[in-house]
PDB file of N, CA and C in Angstrom:
ATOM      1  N   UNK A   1     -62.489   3.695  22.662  1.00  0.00           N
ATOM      2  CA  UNK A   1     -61.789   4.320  21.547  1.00  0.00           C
ATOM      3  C   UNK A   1     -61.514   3.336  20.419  1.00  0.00           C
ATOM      4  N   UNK A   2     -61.727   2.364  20.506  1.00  0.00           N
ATOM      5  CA  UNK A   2     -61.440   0.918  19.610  1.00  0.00           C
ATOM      6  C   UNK A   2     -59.718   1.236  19.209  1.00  0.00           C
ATOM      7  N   UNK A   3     -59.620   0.819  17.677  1.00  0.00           N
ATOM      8  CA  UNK A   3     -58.194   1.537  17.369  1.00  0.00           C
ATOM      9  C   UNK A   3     -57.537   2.394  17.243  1.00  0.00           C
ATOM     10  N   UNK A   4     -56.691   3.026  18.217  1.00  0.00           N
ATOM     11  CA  UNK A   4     -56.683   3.918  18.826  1.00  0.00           C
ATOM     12  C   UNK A   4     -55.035   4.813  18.218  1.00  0.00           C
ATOM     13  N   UNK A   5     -55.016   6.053  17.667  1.00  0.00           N
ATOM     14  CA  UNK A   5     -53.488   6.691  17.375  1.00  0.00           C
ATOM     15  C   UNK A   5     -53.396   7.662  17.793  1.00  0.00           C
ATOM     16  N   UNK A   6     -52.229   8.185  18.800  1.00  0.00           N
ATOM     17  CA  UNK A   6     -51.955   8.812  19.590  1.00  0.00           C
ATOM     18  C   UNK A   6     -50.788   9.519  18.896  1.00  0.00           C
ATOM     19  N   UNK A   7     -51.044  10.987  18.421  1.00  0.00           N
ATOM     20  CA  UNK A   7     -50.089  11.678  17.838  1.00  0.00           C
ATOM     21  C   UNK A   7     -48.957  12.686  19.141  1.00  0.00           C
ATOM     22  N   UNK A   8     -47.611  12.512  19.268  1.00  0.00           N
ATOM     23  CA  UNK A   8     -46.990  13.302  19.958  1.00  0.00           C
ATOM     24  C   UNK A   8     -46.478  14.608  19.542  1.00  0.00           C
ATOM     25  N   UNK A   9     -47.508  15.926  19.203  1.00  0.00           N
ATOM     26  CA  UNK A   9     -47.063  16.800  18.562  1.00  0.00           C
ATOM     27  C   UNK A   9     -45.550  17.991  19.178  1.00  0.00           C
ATOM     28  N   UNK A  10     -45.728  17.324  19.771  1.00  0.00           N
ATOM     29  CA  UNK A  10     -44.379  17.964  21.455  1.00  0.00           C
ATOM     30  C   UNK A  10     -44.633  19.312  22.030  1.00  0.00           C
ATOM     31  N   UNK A  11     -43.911  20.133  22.725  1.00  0.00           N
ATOM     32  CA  UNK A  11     -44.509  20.757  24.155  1.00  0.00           C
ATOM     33  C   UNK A  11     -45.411  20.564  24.521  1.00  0.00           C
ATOM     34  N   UNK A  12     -46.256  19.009  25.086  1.00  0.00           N
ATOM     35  CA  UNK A  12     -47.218  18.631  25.556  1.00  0.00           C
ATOM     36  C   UNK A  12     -48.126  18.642  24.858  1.00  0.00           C
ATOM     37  N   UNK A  13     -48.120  18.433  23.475  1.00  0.00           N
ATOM     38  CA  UNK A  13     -49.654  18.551  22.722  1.00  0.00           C
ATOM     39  C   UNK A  13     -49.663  17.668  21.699  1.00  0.00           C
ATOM     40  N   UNK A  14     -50.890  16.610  22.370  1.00  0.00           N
ATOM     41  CA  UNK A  14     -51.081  15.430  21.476  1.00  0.00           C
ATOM     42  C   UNK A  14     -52.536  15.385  21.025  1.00  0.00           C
ATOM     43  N   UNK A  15     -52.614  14.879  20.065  1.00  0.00           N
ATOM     44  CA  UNK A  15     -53.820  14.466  19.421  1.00  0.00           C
ATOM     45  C   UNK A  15     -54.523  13.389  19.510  1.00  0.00           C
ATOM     46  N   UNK A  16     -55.585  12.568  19.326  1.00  0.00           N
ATOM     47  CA  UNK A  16     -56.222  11.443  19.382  1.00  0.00           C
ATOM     48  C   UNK A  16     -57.266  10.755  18.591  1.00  0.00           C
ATOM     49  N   UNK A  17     -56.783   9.793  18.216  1.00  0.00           N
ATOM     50  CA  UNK A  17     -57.917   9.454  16.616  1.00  0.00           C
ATOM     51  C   UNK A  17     -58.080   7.994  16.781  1.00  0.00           C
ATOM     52  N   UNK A  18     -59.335   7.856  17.464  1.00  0.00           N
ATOM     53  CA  UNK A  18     -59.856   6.688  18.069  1.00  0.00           C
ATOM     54  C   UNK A  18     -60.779   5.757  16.497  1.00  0.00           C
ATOM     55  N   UNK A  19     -61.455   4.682  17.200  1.00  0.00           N
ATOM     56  CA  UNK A  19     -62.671   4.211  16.399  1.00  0.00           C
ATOM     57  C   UNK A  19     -62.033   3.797  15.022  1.00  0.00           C
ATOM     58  N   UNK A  20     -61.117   3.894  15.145  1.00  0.00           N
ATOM     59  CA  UNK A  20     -59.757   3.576  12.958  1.00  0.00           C
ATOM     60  C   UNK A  20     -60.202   1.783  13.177  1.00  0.00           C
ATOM     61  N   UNK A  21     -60.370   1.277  11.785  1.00  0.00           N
ATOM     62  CA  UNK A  21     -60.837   0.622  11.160  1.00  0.00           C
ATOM     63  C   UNK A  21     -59.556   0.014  11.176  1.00  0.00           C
ATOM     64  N   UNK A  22     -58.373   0.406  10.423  1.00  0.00           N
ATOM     65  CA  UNK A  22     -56.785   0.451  10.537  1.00  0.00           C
ATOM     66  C   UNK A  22     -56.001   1.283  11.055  1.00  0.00           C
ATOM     67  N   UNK A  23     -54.804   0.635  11.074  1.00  0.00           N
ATOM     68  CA  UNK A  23     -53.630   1.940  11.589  1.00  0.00           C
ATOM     69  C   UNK A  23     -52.647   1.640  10.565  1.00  0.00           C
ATOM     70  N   UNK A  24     -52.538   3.209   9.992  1.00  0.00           N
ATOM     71  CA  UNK A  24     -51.249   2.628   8.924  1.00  0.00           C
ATOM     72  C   UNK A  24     -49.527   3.300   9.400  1.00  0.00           C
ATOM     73  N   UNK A  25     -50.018   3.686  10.678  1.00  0.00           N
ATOM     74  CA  UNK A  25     -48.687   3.947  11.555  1.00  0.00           C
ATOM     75  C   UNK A  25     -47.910   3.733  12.390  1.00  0.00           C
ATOM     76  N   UNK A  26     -46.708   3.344  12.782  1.00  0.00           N
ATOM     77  CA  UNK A  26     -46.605   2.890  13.640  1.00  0.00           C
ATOM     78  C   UNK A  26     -45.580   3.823  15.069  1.00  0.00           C
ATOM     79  N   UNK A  27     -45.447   3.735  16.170  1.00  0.00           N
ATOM     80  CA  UNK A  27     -44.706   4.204  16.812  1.00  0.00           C
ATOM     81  C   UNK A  27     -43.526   4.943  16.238  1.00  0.00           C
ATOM     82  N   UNK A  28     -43.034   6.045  16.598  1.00  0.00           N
ATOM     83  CA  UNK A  28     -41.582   6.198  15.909  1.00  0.00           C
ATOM     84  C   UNK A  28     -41.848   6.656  14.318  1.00  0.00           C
ATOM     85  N   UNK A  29     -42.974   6.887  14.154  1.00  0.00           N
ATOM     86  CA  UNK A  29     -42.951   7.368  12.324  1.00  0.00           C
ATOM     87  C   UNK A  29     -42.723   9.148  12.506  1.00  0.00           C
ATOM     88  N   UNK A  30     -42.324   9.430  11.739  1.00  0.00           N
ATOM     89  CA  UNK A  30     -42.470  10.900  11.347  1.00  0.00           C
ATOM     90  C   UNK A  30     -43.047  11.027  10.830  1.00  0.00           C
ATOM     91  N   UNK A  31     -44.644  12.309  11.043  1.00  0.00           N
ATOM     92  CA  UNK A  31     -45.231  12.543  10.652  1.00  0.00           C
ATOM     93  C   UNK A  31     -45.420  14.038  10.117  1.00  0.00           C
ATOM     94  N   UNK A  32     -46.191  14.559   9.169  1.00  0.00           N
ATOM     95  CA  UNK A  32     -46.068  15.635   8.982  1.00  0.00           C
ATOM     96  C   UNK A  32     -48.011  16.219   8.407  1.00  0.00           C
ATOM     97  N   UNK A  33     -48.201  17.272   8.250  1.00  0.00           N
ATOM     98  CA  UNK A  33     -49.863  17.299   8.087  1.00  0.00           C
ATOM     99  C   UNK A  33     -50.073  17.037   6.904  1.00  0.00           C
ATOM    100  N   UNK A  34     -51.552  16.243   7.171  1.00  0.00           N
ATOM    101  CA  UNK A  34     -51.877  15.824   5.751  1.00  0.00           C
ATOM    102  C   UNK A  34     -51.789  14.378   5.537  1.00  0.00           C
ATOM    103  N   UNK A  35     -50.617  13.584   6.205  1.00  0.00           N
ATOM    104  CA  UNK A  35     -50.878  12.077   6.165  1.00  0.00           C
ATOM    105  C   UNK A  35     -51.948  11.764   6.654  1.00  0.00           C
ATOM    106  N   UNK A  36     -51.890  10.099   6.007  1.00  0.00           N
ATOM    107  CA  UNK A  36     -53.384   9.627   6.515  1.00  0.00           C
ATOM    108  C   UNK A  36     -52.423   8.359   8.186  1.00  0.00           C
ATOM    109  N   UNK A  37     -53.351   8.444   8.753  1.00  0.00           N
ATOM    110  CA  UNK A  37     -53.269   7.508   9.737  1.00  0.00           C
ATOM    111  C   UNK A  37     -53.198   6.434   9.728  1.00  0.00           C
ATOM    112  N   UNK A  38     -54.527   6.194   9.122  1.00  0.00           N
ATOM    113  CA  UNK A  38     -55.179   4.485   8.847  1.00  0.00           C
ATOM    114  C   UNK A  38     -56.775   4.925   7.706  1.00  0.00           C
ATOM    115  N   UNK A  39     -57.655   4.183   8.100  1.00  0.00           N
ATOM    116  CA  UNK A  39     -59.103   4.226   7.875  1.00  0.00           C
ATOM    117  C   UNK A  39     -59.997   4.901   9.050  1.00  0.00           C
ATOM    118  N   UNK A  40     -61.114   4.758   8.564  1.00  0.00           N
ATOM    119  CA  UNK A  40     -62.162   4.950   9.553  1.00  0.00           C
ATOM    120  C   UNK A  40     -63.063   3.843   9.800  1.00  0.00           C
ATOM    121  N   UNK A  41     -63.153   3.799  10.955  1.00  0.00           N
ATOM    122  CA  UNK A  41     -64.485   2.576  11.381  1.00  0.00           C
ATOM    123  C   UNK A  41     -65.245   2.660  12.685  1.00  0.00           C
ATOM    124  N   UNK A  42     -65.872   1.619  12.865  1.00  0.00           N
ATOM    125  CA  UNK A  42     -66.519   1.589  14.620  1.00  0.00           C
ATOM    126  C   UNK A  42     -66.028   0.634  14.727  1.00  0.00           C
ATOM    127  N   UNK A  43     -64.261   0.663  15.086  1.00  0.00           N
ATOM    128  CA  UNK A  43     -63.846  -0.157  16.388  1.00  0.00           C
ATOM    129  C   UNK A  43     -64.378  -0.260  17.694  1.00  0.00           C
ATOM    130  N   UNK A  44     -64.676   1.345  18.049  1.00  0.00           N
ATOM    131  CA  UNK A  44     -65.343   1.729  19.517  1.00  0.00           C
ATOM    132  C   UNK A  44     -66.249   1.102  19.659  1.00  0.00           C
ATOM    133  N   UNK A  45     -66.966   0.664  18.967  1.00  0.00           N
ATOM    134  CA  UNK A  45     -68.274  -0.374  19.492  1.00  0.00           C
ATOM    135  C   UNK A  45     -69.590   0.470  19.137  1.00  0.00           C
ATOM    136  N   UNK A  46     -69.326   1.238  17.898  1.00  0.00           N
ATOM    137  CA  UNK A  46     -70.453   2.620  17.254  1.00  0.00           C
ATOM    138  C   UNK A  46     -71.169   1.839  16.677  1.00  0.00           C
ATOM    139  N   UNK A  47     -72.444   2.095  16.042  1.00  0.00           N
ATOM    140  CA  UNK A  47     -73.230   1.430  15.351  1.00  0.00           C
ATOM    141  C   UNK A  47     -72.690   1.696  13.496  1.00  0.00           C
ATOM    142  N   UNK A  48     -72.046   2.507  13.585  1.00  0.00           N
ATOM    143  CA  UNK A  48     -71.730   3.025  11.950  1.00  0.00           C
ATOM    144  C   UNK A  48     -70.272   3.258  12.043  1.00  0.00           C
ATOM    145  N   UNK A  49     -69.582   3.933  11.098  1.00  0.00           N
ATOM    146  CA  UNK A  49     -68.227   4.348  11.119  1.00  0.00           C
ATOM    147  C   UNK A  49     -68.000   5.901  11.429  1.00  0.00           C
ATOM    148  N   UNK A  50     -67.228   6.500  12.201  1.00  0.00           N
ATOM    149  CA  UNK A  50     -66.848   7.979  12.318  1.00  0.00           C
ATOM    150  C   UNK A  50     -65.564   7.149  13.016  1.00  0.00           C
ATOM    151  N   UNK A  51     -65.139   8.648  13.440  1.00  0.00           N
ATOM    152  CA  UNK A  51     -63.933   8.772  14.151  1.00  0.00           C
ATOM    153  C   UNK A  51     -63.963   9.565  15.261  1.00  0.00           C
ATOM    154  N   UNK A  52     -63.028   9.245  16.374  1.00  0.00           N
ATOM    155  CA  UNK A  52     -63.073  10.020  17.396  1.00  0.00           C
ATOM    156  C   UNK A  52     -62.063  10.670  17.391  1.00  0.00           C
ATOM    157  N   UNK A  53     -62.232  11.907  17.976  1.00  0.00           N
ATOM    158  CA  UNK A  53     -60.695  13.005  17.851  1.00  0.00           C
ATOM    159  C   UNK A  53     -60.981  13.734  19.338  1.00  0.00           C
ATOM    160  N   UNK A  54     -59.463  14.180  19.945  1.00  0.00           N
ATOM    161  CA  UNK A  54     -59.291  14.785  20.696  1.00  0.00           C
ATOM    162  C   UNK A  54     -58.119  15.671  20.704  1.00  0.00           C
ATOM    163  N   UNK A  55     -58.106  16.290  21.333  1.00  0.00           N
ATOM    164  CA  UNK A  55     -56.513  17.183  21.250  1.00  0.00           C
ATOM    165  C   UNK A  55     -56.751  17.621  23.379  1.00  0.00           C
ATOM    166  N   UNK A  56     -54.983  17.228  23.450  1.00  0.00           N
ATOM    167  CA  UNK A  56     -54.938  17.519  24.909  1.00  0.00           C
ATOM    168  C   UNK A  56     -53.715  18.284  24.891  1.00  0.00           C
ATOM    169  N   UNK A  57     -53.644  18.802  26.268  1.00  0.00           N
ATOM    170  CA  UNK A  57     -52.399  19.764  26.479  1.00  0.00           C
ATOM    171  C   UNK A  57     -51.890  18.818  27.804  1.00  0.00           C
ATOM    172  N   UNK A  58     -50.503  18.326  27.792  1.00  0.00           N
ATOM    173  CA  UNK A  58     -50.576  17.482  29.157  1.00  0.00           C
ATOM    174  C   UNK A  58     -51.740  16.769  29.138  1.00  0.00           C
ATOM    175  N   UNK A  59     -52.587  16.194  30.035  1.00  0.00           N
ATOM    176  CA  UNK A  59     -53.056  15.568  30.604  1.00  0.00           C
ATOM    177  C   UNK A  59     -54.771  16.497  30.488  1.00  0.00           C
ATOM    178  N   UNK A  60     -54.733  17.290  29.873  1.00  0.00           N
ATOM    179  CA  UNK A  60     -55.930  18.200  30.187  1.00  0.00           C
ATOM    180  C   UNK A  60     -56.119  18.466  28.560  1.00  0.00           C
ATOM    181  N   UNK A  61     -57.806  18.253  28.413  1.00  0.00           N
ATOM    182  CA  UNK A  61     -58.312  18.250  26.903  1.00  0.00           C
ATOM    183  C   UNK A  61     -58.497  19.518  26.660  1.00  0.00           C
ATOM    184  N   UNK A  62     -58.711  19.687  25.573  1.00  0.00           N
ATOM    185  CA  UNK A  62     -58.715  20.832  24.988  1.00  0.00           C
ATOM    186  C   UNK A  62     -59.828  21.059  23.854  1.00  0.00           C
ATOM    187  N   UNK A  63     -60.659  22.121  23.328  1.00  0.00           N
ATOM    188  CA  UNK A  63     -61.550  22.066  22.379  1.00  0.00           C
ATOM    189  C   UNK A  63     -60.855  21.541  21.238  1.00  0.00           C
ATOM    190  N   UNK A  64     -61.578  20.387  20.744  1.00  0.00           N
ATOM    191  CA  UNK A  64     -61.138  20.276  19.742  1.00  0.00           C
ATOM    192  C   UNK A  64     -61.119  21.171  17.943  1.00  0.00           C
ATOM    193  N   UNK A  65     -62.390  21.904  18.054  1.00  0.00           N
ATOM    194  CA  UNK A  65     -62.528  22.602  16.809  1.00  0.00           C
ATOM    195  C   UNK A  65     -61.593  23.512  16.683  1.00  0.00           C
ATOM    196  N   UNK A  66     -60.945  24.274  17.709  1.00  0.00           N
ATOM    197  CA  UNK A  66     -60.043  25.170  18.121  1.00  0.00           C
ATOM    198  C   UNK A  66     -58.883  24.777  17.214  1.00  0.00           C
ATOM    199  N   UNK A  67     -58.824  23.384  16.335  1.00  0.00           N
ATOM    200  CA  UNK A  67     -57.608  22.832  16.124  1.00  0.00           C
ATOM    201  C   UNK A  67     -57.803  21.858  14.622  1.00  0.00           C
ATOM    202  N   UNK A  68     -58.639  22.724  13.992  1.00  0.00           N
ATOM    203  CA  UNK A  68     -59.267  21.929  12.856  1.00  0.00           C
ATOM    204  C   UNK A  68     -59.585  23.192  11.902  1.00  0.00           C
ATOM    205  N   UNK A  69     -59.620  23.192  10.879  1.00  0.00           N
ATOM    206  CA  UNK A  69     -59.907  23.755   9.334  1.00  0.00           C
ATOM    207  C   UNK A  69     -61.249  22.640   8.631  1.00  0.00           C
ATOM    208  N   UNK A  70     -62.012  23.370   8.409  1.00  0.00           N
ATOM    209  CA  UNK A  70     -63.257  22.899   7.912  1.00  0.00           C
ATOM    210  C   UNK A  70     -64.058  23.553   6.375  1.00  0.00           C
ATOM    211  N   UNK A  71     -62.755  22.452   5.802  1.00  0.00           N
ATOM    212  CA  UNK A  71     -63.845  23.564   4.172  1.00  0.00           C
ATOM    213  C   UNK A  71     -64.049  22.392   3.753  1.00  0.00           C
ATOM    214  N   UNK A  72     -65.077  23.049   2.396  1.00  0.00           N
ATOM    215  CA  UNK A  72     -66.163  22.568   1.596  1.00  0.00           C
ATOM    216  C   UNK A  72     -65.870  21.821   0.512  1.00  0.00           C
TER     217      UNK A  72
END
């Protein structure tokens, strides 16, 4: 996951945004939608830059598109 931010959205549902170049957050921030995190990069050890994302419920993943808005 290289640099790795772990969002606690609460009743068990967190997010995950691996491969960041930076982190411009730290533990304990309040967050709200729409901030930025950090950057993007291949911390993970990618040949280029993206990002990795996940969304879990507890301990158990979840689709991620299920949890994303995608416009143009």
């Amino acid at each position: 996951f290289g640099n790795l931010v772990i969002v606690d959205h609460g009743k068990g549902f967190y997010s995950l945004y691996g491969n960041n170049e930076s982190i411009w957050v730290r533990e304990g921030d309040q967050l709200k939608a729409g901030d930025q995190l950090g950057t993007v990069g291949n911390s993970g050890g990618h040949t280029g830059p993206g990002v990795y994302f996940e969304v879990r419920h507890e301990s158990k993943p979840l689709n991620p598109m299920e949890w994303v808005t995608i416009t143009n």
